[in-house]
Protein backbone atom coordinates (compact mmCIF):
# COMPACT_ATOMS: atom_id res chain seq x y z
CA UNK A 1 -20.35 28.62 -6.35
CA UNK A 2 -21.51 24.80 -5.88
CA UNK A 3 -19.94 23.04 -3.84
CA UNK A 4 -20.49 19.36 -3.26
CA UNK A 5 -20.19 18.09 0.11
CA UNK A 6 -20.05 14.24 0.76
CA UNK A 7 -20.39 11.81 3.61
CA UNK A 8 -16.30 12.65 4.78
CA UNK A 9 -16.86 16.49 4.64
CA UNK A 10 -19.86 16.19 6.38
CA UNK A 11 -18.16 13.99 9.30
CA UNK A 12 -15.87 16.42 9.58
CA UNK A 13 -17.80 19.57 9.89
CA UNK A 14 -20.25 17.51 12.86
CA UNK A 15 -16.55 16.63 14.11
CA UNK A 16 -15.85 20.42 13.95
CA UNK A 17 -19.19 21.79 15.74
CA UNK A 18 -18.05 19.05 18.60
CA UNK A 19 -14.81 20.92 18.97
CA UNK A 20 -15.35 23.88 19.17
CA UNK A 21 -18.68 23.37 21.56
CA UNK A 22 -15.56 21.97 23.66
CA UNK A 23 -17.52 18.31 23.20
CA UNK A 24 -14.79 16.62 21.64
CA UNK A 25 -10.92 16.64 22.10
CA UNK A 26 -9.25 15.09 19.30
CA UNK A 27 -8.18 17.25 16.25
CA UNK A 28 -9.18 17.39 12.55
CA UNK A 29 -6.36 15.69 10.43
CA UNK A 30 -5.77 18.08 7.67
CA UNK A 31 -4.07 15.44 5.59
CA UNK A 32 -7.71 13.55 5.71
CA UNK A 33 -9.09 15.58 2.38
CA UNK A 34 -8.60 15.09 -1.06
CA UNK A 35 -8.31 18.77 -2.57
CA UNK A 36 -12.19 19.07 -3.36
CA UNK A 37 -12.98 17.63 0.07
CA UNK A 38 -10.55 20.56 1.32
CA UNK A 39 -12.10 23.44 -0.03
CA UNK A 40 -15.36 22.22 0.66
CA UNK A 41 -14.78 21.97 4.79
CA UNK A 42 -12.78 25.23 4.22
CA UNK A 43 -16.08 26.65 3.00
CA UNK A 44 -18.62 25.27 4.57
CA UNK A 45 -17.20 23.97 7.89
CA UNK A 46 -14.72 27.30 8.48
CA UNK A 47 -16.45 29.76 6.47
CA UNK A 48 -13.68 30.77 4.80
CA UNK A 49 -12.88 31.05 1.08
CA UNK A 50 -11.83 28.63 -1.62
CA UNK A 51 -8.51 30.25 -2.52
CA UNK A 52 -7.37 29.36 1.40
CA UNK A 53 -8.22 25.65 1.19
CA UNK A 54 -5.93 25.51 -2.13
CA UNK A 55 -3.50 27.40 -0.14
CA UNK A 56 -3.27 25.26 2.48
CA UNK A 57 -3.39 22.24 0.50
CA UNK A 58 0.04 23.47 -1.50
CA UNK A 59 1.69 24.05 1.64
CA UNK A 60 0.89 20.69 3.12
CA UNK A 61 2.39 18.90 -0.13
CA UNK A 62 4.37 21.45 -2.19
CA UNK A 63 5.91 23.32 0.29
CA UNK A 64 6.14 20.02 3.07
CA UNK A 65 5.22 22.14 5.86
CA UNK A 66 5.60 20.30 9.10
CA UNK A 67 3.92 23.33 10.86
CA UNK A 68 1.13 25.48 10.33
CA UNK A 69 2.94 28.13 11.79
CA UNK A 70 4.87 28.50 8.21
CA UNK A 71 1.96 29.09 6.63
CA UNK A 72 2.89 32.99 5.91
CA UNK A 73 0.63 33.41 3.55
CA UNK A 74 -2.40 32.61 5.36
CA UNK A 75 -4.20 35.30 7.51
CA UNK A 76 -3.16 34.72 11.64
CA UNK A 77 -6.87 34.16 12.15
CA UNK A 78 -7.08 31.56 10.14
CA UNK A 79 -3.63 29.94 10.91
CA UNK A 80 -4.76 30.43 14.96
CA UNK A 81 -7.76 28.51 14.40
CA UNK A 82 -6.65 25.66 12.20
CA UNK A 83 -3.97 25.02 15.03
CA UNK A 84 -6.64 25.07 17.35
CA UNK A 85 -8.87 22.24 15.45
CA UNK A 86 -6.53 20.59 13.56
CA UNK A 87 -2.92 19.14 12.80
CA UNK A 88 -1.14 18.25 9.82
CA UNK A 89 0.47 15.04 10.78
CA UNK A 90 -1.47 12.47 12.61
CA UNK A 91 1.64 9.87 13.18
CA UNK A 92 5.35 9.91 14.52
CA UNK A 93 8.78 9.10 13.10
CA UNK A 94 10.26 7.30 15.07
CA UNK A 95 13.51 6.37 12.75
CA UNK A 96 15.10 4.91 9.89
CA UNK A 97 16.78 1.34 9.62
CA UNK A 98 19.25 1.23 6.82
CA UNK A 99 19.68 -2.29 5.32
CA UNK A 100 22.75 -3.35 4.58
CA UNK A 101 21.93 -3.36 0.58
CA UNK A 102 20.96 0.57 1.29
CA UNK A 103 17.03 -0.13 1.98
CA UNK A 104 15.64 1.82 4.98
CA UNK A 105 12.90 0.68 6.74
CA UNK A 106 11.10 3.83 8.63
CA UNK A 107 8.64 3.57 11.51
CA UNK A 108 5.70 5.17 12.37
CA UNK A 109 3.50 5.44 15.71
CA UNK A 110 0.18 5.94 15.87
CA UNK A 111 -1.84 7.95 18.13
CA UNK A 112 -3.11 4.31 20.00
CA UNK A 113 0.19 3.17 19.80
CA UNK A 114 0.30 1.15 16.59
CA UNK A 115 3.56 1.13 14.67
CA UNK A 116 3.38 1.25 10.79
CA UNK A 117 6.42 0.19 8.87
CA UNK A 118 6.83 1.64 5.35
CA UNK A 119 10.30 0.88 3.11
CA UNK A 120 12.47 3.23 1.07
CA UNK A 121 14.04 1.59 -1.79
CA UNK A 122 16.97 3.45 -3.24
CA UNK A 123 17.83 3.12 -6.71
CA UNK A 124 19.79 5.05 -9.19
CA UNK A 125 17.75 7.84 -10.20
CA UNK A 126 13.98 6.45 -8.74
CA UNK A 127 13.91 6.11 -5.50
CA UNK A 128 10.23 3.99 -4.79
CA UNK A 129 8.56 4.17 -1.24
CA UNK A 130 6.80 0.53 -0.27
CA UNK A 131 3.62 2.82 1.72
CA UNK A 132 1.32 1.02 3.77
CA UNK A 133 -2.57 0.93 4.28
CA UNK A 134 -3.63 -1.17 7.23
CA UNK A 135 -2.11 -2.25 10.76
CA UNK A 136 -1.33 -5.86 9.93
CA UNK A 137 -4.02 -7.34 7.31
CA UNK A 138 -6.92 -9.63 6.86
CA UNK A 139 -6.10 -11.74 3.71
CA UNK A 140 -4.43 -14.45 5.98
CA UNK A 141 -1.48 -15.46 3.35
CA UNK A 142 0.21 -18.30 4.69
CA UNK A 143 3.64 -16.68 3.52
CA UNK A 144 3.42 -12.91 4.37
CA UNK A 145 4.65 -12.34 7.68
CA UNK A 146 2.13 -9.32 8.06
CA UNK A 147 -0.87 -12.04 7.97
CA UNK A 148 0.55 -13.02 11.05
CA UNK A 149 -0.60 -9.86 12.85
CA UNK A 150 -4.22 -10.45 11.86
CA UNK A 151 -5.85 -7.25 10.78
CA UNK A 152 -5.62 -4.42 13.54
CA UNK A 153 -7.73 -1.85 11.78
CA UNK A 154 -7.53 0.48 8.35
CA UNK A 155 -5.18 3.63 8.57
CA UNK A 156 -6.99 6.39 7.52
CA UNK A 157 -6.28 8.88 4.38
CA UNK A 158 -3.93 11.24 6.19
CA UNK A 159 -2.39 8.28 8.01
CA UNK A 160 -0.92 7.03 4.49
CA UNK A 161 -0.52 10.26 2.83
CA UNK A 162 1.73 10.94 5.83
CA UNK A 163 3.81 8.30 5.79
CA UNK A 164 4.98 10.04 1.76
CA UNK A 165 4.87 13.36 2.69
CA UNK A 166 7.34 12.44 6.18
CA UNK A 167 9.58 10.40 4.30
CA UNK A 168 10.00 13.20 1.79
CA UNK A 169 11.03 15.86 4.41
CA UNK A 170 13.34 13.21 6.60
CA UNK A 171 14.50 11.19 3.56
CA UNK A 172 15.40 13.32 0.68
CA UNK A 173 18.94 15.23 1.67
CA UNK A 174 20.37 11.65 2.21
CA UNK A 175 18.45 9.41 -0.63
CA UNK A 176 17.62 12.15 -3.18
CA UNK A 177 14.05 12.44 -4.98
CA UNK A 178 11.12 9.75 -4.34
CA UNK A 179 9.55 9.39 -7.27
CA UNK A 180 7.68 5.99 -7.06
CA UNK A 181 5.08 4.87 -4.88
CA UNK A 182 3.90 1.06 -4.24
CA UNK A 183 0.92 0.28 -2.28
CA UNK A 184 2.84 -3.36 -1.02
CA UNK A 185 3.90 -2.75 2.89
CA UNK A 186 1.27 -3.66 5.49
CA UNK A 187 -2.05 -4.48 4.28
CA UNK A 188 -4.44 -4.97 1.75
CA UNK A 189 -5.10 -1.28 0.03
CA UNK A 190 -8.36 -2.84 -1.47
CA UNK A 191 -9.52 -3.55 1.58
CA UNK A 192 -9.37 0.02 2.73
CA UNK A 193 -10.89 1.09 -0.62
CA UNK A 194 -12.37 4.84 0.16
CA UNK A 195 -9.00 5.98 2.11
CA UNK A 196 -6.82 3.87 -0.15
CA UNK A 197 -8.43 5.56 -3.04
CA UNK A 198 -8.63 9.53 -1.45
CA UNK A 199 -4.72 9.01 -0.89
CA UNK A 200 -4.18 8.49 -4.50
CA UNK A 201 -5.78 11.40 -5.35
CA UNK A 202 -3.41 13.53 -2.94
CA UNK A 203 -0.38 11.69 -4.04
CA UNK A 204 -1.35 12.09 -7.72
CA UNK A 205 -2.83 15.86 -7.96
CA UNK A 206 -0.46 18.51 -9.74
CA UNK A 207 -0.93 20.84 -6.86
CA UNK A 208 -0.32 18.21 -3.88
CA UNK A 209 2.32 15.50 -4.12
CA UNK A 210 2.50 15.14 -8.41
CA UNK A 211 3.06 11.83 -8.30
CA UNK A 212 2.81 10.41 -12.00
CA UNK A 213 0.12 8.45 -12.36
CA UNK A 214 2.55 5.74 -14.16
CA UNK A 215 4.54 6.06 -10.84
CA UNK A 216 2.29 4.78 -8.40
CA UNK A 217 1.27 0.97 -8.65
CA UNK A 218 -1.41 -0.38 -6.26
CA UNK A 219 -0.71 -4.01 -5.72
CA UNK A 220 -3.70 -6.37 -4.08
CA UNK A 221 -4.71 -10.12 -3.81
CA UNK A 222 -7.46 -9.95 -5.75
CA UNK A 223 -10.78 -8.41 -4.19
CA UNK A 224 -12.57 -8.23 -7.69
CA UNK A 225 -15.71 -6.23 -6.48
CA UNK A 226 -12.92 -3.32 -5.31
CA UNK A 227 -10.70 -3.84 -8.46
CA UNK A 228 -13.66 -3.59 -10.74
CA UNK A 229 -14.47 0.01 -8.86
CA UNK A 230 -10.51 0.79 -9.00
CA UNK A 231 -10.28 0.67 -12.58
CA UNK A 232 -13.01 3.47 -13.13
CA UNK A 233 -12.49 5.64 -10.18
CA UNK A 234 -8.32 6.25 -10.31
CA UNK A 235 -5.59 5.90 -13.19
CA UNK A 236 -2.78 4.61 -11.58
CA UNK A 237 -0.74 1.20 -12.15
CA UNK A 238 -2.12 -2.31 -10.97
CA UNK A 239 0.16 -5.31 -9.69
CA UNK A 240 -1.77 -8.57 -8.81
CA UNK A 241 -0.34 -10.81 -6.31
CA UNK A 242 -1.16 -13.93 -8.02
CA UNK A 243 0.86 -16.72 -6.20
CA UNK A 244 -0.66 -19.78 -7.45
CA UNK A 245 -1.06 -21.46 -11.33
CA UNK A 246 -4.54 -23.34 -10.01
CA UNK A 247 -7.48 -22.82 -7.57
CA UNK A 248 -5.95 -25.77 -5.14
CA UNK A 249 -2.49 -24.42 -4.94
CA UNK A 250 -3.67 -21.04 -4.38
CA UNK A 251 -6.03 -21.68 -2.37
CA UNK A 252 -3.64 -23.11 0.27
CA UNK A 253 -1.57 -19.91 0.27
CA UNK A 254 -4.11 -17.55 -0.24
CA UNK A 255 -7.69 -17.59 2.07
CA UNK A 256 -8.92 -14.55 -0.94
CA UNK A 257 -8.97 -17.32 -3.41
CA UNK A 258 -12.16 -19.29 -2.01
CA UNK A 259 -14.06 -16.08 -2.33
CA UNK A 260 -12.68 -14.62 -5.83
CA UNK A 261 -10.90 -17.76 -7.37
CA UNK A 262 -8.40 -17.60 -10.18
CA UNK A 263 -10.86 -17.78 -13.15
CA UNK A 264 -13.37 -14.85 -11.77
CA UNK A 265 -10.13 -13.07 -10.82
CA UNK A 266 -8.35 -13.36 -14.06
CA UNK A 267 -11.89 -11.87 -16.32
CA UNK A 268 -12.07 -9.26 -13.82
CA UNK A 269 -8.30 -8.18 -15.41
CA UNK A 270 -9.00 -9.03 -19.06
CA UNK A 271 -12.07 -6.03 -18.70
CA UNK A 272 -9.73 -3.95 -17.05
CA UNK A 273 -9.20 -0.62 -18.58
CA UNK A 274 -5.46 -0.35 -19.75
CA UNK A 275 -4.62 2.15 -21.64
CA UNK A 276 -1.85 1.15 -25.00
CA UNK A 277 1.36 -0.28 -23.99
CA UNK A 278 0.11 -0.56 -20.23
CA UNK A 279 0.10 -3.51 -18.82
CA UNK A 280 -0.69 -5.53 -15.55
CA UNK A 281 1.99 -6.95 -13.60
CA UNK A 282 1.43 -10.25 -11.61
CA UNK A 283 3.81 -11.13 -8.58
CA UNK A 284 4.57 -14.61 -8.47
CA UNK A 285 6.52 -15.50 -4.89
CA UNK A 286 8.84 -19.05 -5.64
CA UNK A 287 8.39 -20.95 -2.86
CA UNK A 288 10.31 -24.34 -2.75
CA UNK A 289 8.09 -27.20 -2.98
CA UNK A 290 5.18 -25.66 -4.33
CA UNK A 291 5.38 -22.91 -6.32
CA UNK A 292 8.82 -23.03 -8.23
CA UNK A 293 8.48 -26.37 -10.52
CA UNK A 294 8.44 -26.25 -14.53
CA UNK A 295 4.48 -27.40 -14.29
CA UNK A 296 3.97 -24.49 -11.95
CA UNK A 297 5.75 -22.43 -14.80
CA UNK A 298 4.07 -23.85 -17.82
CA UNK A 299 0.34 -23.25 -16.00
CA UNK A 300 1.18 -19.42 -15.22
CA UNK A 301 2.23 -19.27 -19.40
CA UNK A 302 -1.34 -20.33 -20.12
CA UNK A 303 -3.26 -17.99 -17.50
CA UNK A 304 -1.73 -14.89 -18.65
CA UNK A 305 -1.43 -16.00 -22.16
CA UNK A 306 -4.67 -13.32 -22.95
CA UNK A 307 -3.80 -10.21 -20.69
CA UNK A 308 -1.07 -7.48 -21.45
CA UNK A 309 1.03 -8.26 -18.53
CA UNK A 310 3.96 -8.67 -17.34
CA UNK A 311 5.65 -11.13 -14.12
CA UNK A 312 7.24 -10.72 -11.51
CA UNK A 313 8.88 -12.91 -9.76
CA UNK A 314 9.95 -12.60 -5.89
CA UNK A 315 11.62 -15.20 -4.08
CA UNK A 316 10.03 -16.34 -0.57
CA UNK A 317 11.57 -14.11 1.70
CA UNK A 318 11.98 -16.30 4.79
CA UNK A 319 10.52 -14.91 8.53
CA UNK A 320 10.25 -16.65 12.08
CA UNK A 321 8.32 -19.39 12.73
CA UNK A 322 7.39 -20.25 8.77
CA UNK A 323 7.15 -23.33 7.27
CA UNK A 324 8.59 -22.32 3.97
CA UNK A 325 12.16 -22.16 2.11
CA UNK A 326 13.38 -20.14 -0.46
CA UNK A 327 14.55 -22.20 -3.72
CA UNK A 328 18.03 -22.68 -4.64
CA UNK A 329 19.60 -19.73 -7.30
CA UNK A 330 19.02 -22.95 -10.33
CA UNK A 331 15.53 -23.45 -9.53
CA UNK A 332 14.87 -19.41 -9.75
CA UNK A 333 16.82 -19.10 -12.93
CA UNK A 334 15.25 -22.01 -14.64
CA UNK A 335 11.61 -20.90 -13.89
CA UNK A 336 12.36 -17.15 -15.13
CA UNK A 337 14.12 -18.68 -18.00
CA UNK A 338 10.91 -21.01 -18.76
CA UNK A 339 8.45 -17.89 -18.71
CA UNK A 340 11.47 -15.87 -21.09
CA UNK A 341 11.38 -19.16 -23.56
CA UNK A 342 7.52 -19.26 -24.10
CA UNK A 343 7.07 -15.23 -24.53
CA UNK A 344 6.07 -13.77 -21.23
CA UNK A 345 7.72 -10.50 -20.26
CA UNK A 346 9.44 -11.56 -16.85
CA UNK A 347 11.52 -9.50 -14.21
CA UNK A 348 13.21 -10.60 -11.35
CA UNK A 349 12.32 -8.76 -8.23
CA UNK A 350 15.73 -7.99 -6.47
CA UNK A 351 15.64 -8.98 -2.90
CA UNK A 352 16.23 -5.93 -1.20
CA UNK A 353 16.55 -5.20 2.96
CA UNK A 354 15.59 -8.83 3.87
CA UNK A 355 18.34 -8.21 6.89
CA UNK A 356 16.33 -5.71 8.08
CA UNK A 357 12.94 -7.54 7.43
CA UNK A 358 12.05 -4.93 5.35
CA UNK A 359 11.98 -7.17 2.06
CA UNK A 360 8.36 -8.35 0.25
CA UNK A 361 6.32 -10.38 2.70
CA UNK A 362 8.38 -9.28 6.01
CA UNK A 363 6.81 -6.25 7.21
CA UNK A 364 4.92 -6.10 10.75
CA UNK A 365 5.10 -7.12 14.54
CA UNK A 366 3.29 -9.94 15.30
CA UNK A 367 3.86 -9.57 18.84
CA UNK A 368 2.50 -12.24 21.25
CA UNK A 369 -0.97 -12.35 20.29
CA UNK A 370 -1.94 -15.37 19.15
CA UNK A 371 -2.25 -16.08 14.91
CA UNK A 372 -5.27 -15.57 13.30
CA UNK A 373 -7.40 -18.99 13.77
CA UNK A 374 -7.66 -19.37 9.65
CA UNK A 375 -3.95 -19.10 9.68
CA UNK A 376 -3.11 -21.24 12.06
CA UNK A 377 -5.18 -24.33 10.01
CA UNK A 378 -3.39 -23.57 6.78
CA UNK A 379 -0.11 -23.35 8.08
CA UNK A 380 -0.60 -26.67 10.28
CA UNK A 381 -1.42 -28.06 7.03
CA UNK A 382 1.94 -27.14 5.05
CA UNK A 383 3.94 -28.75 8.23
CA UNK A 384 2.33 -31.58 8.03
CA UNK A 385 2.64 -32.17 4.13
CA UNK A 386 6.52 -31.39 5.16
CA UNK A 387 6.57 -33.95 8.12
CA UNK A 388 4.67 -36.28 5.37
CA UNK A 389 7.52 -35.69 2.15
């Protein structure tokens, strides 16, 4: 039988060798394969056969094992050795902090210490878990608290894929079934493509987590390059976070804009392959001042005017230290009621866990470290425009 062994695998198997040789110390996350990468380090890297790697793969995501002990059906050899070179979960719970709306926010440590926050968002039959993909983030948006961290590094594959498979064996007797998975807590998941990208296939495989494809949205500023790839390589749902109705405004929230502006951005998502009835959804965050106004509205009419879509809009969910207010309930209702009047499909994102910092644009710990320089000039900007009004 062929098997096809690719750059991961073959990191893996040299990581492997090391181990055993007694050259290396740290363990093989078994969470790091998609299924094909599985049974090819299974076969290749453990000499074992195919049938065990699909075994231990159903285990890991049917079955939730959170030991490889439980894994009856696998010989004690091979259980004894994958205990010895591996583990299934590479990060720690470290709890869950209920909102008062019913949100939890659950933490994670890493093995350096990082802490990943990911958010469970109850709702009446489809409960959604907000998953993240990086420690802190790059993009630098002047209203996402997370910015604020800078970017610490990308988790890897079994670092996401864990954060879904713990909150499905701490989470479930209390919350019921998760059934939806967003790719909007810390991070840009475009920005992590390949591990981004090998954790979809995990969540969405019939015989590892069975997420429907139409229940897991990947939500990203707009790194065109990546979303062109995205669109070819997985089938899953796509949420832009657009933020801006020109190149100037956006350009001041968003640092992504003056590589991949709004035009390149929005032909990038008129060739993107939907399939009938599917359609993109743009995130629009009202920010008082400079995102909320009727003109603001009546531009975002015209640059969606050509692209199956739908918005949705999120009001600024307020964080230390930030420059920016949330509008008043009129202004909100107004703008929604604008985009309603002149056709677009619009939705209302609920705020949800904001007490908790746990709502959209609230997630991270900057600590003490000081912001990220490019931050630091955009945001001096917006308080002086304020001083200025």
């Amino acid at each position: 039988m062929s098997i096809e062994i690719n750059a991961h695998v073959e990191d893996a198997i040299a990581h492997l060798e090391q181990l055993e040789a007694g050259e290396a110390s740290e363990p093989i996350d078994l969470m790091d394969f998609s299924l094909e990468e599985l049974q090819a380090f299974v076969i290749e890297g453990l000499d074992e056969r195919k049938f065990r790697a699909d075994q231990l793969f159903e285990w890991m995501y049917t079955h939730l094992a959170e030991d490889i002990g439980e894994m009856t059906n696998l010989s004690k050899k091979f259980r004894a050795r994958l205990e010895k070179i591996g583990r299934l979960q590479p990060i720690e719970f470290k709890g869950a902090h209920p909102s008062d709306d019913g949100t939890a926010k659950l933490t994670f440590k890493c093995d350096d210490n990082a802490i990943i926050e990911t958010v469970l968002i109850p709702a009446d039959g489809r409960n959604t878990l907000c998953i993240s993909s990086q420690v802190g983030c790059a993009m630098g948006c002047t209203f996402c608290y997370t910015a604020k961290m800078g970017l610490r590094r990308h988790l890897s594959t079994a670092e996401i894929v864990a954060q879904v498979v713990i909150a499905r064996q701490k989470m479930t007797e209390k919350y019921g079934h998760i059934g939806n998975i967003v790719f909007m807590g810390m991070g840009e998941p475009l920005h992590n493509y390949d591990n981004v990208v090998r954790a979809i296939r995990i969540l969405t495989h019939q015989s590892g987590l069975d997420f429907s494809r139409r229940r897991v949205t990947v939500s990203t500023s707009g790194l065109v390059p990546q979303l062109e790839k995205l669109g070819k390589d997985v089938d899953v749902q796509l949420a832009i976070s657009l933020n801006g109705t020109n190149n100037e405004q956006r350009g001041k929230l968003m640092p992504v804009n003056d590589r991949w502006d709004i035009h390149e951005l929005l032909e990038c998502l008129r060739n993107y392959p939907l399939e009938k009835r599917e359609r993109i959804t743009f995130e629009y965050v009202l920010i008082k001042g400079i995102t909320d106004r009727l003109e603001d509205a009546a531009r975002l009419v015209k640059l969606v005017d050509d692209i199956p879509c739908k918005v949705n809009i999120i009001p600024f969910n307020p964080h230390p230290e930030t420059p920016f207010e949330t509008p008043d309930e009129e202004t909100i209702l107004a703008f929604q009621q604008y985009l309603m009047d002149h056709g677009v499909h619009v939705l209302r994102r609920a705020t949800r866990g904001r007490d908790e910092m746990a709502a959209c644009g609230q997630l991270g710990k900057p600590g003490d470290r000081k912001l990220p320089a490019h931050l630091r000039k955009r945001l001096a900007k917006f308080e002086e425009e304020a001083r200025q009004a």
